[in-house]
Protein backbone atom coordinates (compact mmCIF):
# COMPACT_ATOMS: atom_id res chain seq x y z
CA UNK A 1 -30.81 6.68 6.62
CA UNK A 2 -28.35 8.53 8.92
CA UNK A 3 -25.36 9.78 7.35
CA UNK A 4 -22.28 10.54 9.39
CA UNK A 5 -21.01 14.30 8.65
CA UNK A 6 -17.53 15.74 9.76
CA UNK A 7 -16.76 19.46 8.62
CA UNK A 8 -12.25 20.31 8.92
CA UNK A 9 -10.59 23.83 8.29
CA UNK A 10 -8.60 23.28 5.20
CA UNK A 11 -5.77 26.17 3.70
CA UNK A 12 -6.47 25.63 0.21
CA UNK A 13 -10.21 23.93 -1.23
CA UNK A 14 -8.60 22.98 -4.36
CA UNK A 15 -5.13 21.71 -2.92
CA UNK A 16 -7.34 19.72 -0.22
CA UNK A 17 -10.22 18.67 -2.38
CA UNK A 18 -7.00 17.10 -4.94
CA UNK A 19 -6.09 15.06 -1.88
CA UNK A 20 -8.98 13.63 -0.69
CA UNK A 21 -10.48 12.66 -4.54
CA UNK A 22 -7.36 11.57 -5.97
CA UNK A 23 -4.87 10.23 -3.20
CA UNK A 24 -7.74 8.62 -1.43
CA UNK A 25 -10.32 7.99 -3.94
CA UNK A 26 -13.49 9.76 -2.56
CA UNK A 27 -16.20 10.94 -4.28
CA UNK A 28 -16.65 15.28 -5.18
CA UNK A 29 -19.91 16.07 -4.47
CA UNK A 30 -20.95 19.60 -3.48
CA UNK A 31 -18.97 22.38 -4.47
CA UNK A 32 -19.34 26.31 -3.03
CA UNK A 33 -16.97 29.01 -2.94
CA UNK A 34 -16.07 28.51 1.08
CA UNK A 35 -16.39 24.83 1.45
CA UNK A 36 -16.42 21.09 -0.49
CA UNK A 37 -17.89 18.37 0.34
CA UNK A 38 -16.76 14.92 -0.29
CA UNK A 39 -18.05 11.35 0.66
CA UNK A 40 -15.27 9.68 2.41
CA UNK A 41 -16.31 6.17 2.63
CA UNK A 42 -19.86 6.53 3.00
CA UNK A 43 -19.51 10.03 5.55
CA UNK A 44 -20.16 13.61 4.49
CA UNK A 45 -17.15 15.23 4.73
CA UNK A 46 -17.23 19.08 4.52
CA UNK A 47 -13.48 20.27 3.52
CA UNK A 48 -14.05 24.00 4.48
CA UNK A 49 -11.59 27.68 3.39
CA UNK A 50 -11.15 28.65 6.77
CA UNK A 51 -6.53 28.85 6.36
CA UNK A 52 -6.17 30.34 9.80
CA UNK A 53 -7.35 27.82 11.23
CA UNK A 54 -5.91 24.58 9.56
CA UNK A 55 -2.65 23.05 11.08
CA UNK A 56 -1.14 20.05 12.17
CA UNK A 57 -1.77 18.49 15.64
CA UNK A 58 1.78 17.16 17.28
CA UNK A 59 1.81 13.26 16.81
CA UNK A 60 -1.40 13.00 15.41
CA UNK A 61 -3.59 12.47 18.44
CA UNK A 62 -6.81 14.57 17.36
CA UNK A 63 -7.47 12.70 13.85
CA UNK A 64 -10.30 11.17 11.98
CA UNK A 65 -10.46 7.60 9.74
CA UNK A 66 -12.29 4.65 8.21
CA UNK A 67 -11.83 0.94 9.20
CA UNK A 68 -12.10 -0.78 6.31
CA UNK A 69 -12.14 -4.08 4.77
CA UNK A 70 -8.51 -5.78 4.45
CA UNK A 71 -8.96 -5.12 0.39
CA UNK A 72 -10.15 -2.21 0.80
CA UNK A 73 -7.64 -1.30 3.71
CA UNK A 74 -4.71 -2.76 1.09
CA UNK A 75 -5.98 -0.39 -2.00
CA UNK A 76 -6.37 2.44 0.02
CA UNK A 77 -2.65 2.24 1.16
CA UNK A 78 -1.66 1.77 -2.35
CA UNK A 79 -3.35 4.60 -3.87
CA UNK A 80 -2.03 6.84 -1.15
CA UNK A 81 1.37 5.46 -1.27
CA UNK A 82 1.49 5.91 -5.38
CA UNK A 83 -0.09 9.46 -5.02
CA UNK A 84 3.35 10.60 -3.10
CA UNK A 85 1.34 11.36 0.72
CA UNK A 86 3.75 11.47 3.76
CA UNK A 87 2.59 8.88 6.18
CA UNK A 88 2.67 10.32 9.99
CA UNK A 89 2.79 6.83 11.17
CA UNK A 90 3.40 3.99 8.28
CA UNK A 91 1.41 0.92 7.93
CA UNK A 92 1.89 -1.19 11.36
CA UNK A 93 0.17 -3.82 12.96
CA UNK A 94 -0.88 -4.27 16.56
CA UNK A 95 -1.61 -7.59 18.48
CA UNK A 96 -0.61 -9.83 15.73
CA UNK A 97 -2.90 -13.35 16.22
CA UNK A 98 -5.04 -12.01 19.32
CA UNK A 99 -8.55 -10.94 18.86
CA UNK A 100 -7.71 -7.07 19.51
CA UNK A 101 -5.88 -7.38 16.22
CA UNK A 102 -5.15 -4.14 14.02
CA UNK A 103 -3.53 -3.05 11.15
CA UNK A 104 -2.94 0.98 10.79
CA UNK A 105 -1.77 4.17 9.31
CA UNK A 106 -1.97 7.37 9.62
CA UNK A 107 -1.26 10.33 7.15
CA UNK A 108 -1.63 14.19 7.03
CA UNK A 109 -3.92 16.21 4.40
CA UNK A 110 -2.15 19.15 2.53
CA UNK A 111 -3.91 21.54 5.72
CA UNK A 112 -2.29 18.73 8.39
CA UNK A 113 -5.37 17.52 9.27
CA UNK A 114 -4.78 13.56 10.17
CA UNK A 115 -6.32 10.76 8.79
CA UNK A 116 -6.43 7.40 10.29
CA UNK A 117 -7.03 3.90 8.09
CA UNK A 118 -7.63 0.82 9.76
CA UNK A 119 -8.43 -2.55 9.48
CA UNK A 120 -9.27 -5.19 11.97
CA UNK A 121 -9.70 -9.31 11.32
CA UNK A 122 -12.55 -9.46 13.78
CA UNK A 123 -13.62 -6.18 14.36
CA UNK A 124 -16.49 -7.11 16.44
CA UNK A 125 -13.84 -8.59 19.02
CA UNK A 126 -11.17 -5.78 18.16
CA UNK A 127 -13.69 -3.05 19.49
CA UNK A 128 -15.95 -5.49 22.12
CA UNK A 129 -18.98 -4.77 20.14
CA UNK A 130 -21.97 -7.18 20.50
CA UNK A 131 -22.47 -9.52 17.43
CA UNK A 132 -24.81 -8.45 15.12
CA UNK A 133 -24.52 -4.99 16.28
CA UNK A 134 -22.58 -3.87 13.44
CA UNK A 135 -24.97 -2.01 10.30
CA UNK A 136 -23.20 -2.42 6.65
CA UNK A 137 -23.31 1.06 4.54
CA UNK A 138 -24.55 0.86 1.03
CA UNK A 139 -21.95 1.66 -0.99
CA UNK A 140 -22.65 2.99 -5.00
């Protein structure tokens, strides 16, 4: 099984492993003096003390996300909305009724890293990806 890992400078482990576990609901899993991991939706994602070199990127162009089931995609927003986060660009939707159709958000981590949820009605004609071609994750 191949597991999808992305490691981010964060300015504070605790401050940044609060964010991702309880504004976005993922999972703690290992736990070191210089870095967390943490499974954001089904991806390893390494949440590492490096302070100098966290910050926020102007508009949000370098960023990383999930696209995610309309449910999921709704809950997601919720739980991030109740647990106070700032949202860089608030929930918006894109080609309303065509098949490139997208709904979107993006929000900043305590260390300004940006995060990215999406969800598409077709994603398979959203992203021109060849039916089928599309693998579900196992989630727990």
């Amino acid at each position: 099984m191949a597991i999808l890992h992305l490691s981010i400078p964060v300015r504070d482990l605790d401050e940044a492993r609060a964010f991702y576990v309880d504004a976005l609901g993922c999972d703690l899993a290992r736990s070191r003096a210089d870095f967390v991991d943490v499974w954001f939706y089904g991806m390893q994602l390494t949440l590492q003390d490096r302070p100098d070199e966290a910050g926020l990127q102007p508009g949000g162009s370098r960023h990383f996300g999930v696209t995610l089931t309309r449910a999921e995609f709704d809950a997601a927003v919720a739980r991030a909305t109740s647990a106070g986060v700032t949202w860089l660009v608030p929930v918006s939707t894109e080609d309303a009724g065509r098949p490139t159709e997208q709904t979107k958000a993006k929000l900043t981590d305590p260390s300004g890293n940006v995060v990215e949820l999406k969800t598409y009605p077709d994603i398979e004609a959203a992203l021109e990806i060849p039916a089928g071609r599309i693998r579900e994750v196992a989630h727990d």
